[in-house]
PDB file of N, CA and C in Angstrom:
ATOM      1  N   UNK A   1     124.176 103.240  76.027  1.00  0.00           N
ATOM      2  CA  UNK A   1     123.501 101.998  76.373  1.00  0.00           C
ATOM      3  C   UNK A   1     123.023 102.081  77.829  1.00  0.00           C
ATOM      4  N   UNK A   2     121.747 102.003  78.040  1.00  0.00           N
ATOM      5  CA  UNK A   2     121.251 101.695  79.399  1.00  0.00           C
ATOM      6  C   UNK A   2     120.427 100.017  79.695  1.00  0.00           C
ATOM      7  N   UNK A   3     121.320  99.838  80.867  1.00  0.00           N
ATOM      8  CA  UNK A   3     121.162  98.546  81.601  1.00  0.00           C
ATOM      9  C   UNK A   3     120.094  98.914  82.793  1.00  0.00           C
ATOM     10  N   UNK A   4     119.227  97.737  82.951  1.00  0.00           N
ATOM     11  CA  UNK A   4     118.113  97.333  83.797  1.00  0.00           C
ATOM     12  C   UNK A   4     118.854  97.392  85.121  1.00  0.00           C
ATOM     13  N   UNK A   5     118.792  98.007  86.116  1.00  0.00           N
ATOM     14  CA  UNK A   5     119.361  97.824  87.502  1.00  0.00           C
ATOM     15  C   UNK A   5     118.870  96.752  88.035  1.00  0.00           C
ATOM     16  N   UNK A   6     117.853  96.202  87.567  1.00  0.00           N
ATOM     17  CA  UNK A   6     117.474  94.770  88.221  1.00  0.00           C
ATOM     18  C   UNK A   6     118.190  93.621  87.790  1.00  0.00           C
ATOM     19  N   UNK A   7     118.510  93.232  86.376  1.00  0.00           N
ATOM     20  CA  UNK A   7     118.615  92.047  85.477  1.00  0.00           C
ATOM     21  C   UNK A   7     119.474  92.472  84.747  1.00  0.00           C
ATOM     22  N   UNK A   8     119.978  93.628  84.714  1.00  0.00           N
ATOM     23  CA  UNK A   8     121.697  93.805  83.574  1.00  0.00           C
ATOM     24  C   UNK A   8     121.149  94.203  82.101  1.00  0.00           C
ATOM     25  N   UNK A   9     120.062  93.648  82.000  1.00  0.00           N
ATOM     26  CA  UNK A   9     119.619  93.517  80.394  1.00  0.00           C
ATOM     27  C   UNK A   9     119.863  95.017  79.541  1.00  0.00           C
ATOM     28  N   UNK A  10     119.806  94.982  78.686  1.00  0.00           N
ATOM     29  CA  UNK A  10     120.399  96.218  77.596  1.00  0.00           C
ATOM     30  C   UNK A  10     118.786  96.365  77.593  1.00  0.00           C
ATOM     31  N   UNK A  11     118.627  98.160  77.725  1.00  0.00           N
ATOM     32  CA  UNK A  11     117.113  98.287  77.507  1.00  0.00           C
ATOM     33  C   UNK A  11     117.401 100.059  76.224  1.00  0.00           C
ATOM     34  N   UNK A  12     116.704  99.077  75.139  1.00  0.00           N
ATOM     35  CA  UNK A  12     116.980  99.700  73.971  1.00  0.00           C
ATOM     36  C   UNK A  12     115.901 101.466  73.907  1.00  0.00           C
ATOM     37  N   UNK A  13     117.094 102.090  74.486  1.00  0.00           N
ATOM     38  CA  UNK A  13     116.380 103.708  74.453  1.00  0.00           C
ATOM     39  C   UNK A  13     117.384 104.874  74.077  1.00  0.00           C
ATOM     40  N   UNK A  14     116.854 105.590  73.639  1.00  0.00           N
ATOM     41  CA  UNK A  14     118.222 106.944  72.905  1.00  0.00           C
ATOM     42  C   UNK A  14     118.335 107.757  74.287  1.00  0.00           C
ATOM     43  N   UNK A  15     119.188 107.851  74.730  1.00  0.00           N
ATOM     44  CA  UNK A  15     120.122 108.125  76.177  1.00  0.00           C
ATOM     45  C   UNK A  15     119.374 109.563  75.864  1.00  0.00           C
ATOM     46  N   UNK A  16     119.698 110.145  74.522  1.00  0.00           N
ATOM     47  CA  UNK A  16     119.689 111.422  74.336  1.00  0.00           C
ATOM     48  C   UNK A  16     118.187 112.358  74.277  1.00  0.00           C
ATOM     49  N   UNK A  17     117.299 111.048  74.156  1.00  0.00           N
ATOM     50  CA  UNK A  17     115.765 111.544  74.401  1.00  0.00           C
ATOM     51  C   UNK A  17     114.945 110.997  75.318  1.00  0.00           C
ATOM     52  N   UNK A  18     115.628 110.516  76.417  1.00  0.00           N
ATOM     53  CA  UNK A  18     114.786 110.081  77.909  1.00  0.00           C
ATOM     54  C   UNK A  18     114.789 111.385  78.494  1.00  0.00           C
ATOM     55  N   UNK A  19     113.498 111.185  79.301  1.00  0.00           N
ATOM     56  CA  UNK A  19     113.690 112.447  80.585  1.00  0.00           C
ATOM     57  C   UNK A  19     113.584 112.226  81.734  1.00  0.00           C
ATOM     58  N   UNK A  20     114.036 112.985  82.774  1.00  0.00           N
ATOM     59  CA  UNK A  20     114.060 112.616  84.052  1.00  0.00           C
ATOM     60  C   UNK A  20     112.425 112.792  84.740  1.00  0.00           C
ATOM     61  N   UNK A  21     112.095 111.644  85.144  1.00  0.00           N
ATOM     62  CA  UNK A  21     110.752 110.996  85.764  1.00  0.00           C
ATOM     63  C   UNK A  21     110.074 110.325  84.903  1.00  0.00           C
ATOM     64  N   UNK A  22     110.727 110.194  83.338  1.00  0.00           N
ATOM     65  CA  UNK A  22     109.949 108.885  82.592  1.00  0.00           C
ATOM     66  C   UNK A  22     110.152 107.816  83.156  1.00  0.00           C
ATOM     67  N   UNK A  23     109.186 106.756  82.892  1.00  0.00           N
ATOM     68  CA  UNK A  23     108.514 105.273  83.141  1.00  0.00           C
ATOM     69  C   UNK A  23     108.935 104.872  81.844  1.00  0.00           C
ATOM     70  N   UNK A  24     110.363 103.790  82.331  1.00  0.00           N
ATOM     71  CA  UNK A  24     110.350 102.914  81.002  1.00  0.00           C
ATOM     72  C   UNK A  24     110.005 101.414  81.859  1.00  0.00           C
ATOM     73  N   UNK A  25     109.861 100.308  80.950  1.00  0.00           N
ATOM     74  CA  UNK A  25     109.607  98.887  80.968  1.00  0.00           C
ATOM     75  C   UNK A  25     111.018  98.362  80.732  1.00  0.00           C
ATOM     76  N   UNK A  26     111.255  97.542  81.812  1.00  0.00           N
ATOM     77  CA  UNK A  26     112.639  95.881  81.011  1.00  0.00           C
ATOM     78  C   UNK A  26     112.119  94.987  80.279  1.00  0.00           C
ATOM     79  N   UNK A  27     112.155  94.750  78.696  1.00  0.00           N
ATOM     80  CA  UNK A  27     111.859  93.926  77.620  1.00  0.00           C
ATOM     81  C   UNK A  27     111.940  92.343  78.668  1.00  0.00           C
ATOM     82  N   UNK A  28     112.984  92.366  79.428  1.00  0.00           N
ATOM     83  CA  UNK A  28     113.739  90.945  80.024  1.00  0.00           C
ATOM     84  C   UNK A  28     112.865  90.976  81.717  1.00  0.00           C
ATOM     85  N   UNK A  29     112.775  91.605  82.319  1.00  0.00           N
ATOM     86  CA  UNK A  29     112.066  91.321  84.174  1.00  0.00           C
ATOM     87  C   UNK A  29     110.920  91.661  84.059  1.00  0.00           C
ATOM     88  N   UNK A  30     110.754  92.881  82.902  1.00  0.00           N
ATOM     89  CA  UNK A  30     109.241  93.637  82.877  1.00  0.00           C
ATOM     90  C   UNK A  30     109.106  94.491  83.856  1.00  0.00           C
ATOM     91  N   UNK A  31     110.647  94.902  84.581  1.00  0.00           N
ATOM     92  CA  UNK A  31     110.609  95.505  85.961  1.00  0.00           C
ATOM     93  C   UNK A  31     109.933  97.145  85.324  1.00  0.00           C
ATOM     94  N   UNK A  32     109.300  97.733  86.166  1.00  0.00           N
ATOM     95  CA  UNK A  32     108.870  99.396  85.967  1.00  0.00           C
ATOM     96  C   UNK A  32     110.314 100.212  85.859  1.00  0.00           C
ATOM     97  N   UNK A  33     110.748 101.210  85.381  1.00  0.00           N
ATOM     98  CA  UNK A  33     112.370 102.012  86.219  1.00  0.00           C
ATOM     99  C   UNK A  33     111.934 103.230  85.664  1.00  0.00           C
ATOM    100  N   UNK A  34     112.189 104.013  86.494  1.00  0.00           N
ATOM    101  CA  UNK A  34     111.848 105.228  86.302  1.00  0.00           C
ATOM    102  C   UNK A  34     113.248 106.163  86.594  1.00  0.00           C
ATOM    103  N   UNK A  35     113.087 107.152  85.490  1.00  0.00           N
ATOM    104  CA  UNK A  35     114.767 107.801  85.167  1.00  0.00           C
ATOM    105  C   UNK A  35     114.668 108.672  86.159  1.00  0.00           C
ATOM    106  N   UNK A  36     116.057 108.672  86.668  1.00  0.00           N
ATOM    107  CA  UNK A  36     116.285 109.420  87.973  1.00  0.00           C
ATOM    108  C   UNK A  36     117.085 110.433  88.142  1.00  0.00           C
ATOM    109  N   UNK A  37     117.858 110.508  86.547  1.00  0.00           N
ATOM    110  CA  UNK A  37     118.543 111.101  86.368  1.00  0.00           C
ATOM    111  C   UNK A  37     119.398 110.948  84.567  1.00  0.00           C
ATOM    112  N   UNK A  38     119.352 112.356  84.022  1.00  0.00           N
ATOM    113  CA  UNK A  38     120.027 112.060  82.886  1.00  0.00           C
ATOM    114  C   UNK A  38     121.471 112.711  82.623  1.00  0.00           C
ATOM    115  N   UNK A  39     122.190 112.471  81.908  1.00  0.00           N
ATOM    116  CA  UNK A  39     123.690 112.712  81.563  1.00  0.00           C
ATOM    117  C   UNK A  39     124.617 112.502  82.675  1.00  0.00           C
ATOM    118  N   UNK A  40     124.881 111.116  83.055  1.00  0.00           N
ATOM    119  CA  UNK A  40     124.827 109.767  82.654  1.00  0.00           C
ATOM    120  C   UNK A  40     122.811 108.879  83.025  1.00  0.00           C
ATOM    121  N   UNK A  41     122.630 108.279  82.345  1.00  0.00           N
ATOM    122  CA  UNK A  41     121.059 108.288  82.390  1.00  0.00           C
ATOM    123  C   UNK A  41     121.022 107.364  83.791  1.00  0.00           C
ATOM    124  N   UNK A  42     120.497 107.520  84.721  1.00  0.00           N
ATOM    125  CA  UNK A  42     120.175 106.234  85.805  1.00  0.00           C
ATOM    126  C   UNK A  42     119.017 106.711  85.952  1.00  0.00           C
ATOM    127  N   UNK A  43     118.486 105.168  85.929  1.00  0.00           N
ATOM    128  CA  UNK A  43     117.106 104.367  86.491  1.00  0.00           C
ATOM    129  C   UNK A  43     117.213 103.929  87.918  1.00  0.00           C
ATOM    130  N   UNK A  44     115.977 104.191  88.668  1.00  0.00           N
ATOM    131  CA  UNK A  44     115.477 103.480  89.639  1.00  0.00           C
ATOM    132  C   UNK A  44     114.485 102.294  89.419  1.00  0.00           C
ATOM    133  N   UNK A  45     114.530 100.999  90.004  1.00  0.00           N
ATOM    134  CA  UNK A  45     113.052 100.279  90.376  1.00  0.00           C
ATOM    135  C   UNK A  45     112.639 101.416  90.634  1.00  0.00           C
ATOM    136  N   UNK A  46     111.009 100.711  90.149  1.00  0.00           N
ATOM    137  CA  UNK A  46     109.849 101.348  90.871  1.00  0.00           C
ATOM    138  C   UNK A  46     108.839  99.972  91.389  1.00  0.00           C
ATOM    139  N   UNK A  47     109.297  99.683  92.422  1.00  0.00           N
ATOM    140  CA  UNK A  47     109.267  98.085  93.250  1.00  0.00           C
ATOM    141  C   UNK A  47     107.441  98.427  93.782  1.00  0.00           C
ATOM    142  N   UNK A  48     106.557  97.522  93.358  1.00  0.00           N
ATOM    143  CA  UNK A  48     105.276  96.910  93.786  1.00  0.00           C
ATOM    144  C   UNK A  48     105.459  96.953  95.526  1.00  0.00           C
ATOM    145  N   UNK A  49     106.726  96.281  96.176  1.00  0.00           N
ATOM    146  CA  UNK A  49     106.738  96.523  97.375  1.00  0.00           C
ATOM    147  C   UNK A  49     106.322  97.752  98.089  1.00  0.00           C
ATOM    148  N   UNK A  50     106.525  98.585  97.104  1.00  0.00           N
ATOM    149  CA  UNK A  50     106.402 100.409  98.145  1.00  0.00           C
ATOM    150  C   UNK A  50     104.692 100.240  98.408  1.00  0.00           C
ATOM    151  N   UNK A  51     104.049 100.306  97.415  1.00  0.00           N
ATOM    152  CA  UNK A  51     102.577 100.163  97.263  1.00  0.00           C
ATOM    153  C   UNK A  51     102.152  98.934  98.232  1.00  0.00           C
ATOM    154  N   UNK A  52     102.602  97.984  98.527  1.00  0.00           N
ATOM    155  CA  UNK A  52     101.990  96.602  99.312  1.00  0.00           C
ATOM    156  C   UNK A  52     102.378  97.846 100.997  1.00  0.00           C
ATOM    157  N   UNK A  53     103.446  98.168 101.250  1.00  0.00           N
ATOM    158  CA  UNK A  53     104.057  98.657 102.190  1.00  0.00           C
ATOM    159  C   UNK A  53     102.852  99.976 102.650  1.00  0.00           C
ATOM    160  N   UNK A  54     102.097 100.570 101.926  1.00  0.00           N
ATOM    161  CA  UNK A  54     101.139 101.666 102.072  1.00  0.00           C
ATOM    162  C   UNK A  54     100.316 100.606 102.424  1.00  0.00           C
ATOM    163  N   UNK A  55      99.805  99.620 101.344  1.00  0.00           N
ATOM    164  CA  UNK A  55      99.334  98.936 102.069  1.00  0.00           C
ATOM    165  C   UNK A  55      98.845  98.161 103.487  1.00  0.00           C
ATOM    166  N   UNK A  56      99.583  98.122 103.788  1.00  0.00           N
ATOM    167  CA  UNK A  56      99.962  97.054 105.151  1.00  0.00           C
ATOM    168  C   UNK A  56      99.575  98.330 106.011  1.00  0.00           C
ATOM    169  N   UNK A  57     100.501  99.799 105.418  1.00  0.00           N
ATOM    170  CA  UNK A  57     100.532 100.162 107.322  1.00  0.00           C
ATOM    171  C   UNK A  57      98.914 101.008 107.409  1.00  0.00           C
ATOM    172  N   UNK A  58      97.897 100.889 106.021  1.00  0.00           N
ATOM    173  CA  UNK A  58      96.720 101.562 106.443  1.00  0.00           C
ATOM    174  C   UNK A  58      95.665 100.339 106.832  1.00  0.00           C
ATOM    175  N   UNK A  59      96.230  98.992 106.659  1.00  0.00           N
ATOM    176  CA  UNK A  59      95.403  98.218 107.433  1.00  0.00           C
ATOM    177  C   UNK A  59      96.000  98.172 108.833  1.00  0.00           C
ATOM    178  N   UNK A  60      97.532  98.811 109.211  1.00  0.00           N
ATOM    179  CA  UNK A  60      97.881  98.288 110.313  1.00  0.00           C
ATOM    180  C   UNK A  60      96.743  99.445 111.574  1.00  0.00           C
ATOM    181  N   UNK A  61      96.421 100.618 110.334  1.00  0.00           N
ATOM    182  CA  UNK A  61      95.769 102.149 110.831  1.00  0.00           C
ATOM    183  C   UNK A  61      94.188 101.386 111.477  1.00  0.00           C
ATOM    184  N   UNK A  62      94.175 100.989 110.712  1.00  0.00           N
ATOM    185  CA  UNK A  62      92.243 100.632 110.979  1.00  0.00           C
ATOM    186  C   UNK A  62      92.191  99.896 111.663  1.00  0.00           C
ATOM    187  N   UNK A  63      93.097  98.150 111.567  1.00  0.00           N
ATOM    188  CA  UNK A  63      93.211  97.756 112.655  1.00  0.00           C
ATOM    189  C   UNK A  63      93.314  98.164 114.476  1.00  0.00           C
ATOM    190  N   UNK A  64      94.189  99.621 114.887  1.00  0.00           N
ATOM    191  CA  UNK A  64      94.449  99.939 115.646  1.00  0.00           C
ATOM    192  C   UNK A  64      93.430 100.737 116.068  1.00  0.00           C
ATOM    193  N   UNK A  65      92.219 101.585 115.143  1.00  0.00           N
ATOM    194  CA  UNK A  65      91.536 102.138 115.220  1.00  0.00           C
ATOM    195  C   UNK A  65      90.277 101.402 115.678  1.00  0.00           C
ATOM    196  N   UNK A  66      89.949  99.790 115.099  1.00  0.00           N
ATOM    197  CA  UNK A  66      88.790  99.176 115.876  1.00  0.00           C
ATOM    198  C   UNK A  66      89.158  98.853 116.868  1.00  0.00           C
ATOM    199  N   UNK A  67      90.802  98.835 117.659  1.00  0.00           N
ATOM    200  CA  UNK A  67      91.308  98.091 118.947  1.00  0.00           C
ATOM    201  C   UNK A  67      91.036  98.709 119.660  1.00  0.00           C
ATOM    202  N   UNK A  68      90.762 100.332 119.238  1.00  0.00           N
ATOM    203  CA  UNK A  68      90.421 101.607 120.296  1.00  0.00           C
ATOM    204  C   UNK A  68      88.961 101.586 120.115  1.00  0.00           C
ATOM    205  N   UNK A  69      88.207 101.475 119.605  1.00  0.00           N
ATOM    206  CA  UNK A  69      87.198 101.036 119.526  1.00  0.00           C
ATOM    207  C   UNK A  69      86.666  99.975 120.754  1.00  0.00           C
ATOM    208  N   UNK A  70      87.232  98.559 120.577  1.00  0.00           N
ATOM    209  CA  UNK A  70      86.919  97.851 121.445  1.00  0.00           C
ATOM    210  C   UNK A  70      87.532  98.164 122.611  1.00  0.00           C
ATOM    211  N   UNK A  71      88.616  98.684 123.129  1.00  0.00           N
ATOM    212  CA  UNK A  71      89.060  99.373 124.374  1.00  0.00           C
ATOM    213  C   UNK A  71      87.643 100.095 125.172  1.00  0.00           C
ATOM    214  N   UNK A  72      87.326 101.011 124.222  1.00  0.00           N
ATOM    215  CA  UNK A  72      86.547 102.011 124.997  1.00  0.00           C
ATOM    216  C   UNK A  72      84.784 101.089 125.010  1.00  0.00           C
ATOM    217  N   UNK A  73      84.614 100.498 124.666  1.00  0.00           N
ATOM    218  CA  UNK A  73      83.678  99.567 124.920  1.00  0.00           C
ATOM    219  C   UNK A  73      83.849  99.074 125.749  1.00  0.00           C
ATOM    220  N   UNK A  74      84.728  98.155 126.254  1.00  0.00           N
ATOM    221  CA  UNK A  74      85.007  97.676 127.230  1.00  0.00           C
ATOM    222  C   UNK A  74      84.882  98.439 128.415  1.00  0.00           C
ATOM    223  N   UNK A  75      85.628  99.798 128.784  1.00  0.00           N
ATOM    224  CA  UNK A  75      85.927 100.047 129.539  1.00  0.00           C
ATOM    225  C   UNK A  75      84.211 101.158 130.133  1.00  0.00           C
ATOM    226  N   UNK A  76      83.226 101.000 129.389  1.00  0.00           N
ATOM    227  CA  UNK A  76      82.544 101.332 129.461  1.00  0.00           C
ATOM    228  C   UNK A  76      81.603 100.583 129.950  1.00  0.00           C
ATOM    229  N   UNK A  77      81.218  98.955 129.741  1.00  0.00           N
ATOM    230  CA  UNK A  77      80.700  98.465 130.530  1.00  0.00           C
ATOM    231  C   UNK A  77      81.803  97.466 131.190  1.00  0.00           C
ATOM    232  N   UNK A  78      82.830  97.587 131.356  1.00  0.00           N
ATOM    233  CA  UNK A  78      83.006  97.815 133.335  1.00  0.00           C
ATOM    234  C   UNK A  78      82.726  98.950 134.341  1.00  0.00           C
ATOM    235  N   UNK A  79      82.241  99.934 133.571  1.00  0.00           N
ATOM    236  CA  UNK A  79      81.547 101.164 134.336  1.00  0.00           C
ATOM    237  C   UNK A  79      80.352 101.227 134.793  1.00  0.00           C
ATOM    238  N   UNK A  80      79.703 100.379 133.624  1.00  0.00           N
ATOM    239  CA  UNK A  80      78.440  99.949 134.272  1.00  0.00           C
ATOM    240  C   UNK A  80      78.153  98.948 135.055  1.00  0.00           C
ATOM    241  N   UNK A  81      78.927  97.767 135.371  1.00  0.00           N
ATOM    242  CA  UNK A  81      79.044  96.910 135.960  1.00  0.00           C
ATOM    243  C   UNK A  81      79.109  97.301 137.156  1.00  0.00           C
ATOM    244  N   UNK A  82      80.145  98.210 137.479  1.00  0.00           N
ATOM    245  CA  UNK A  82      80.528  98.736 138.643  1.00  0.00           C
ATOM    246  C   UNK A  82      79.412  99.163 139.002  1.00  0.00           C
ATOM    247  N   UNK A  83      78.483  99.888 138.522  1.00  0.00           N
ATOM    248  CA  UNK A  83      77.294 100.755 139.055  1.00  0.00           C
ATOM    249  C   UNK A  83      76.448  99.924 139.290  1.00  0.00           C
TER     250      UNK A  83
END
C-alpha cells in the first residue's frame, strides 16, 4: 500500500510495477509524486512551488539586468553634463 506524502490517502498502485522517476497522481489532493525510490516504494511532491521559484528568480535576472541598464545611462549623461 502506498500513501500520498501530502494527504495520507491510499493511492491504488502495484508496489511491484512502479518505477523509480514515474509520475503518479493523488485520486484525493491531485498532488503530482514522483517515485523516488522502490523496495520500500517512496514518493516525493513534485510542488508547482519549484517552477513559480525559477520563476521569480529569472524575473528577479531581467529585472537586475534593466537596473544595469539604467545605471549606465545615467552615468553617461552625467558625463555629458559634466562636459
Amino acid at each position: 500500500m502506498i500513501r500520498c506524502p501530502e494527504c495520507s490517502a491510499e493511492i491504488d498502485v502495484d508496489e511491484d510495477e512502479v518505477e523509480e522517476g514515474e509520475i503518479l497522481s493523488c485520486p484525493e489532493c491531485e498532488s503530482e509524486l514522483e517515485v523516488s525510490q522502490i523496495h520500500p516504494v517512496h514518493l516525493n511532491i513534485i510542488s508547482e512551488d519549484d517552477n513559480d521559484d525559477e520563476d521569480e528568480e529569472e524575473e528577479e535576472e531581467e529585472e537586475a539586468e534593466d537596473g544595469d541598464k539604467d545605471l549606465i545611462e545615467e552615468e553617461e549623461e552625467e558625463e555629458e553634463d559634466e562636459e
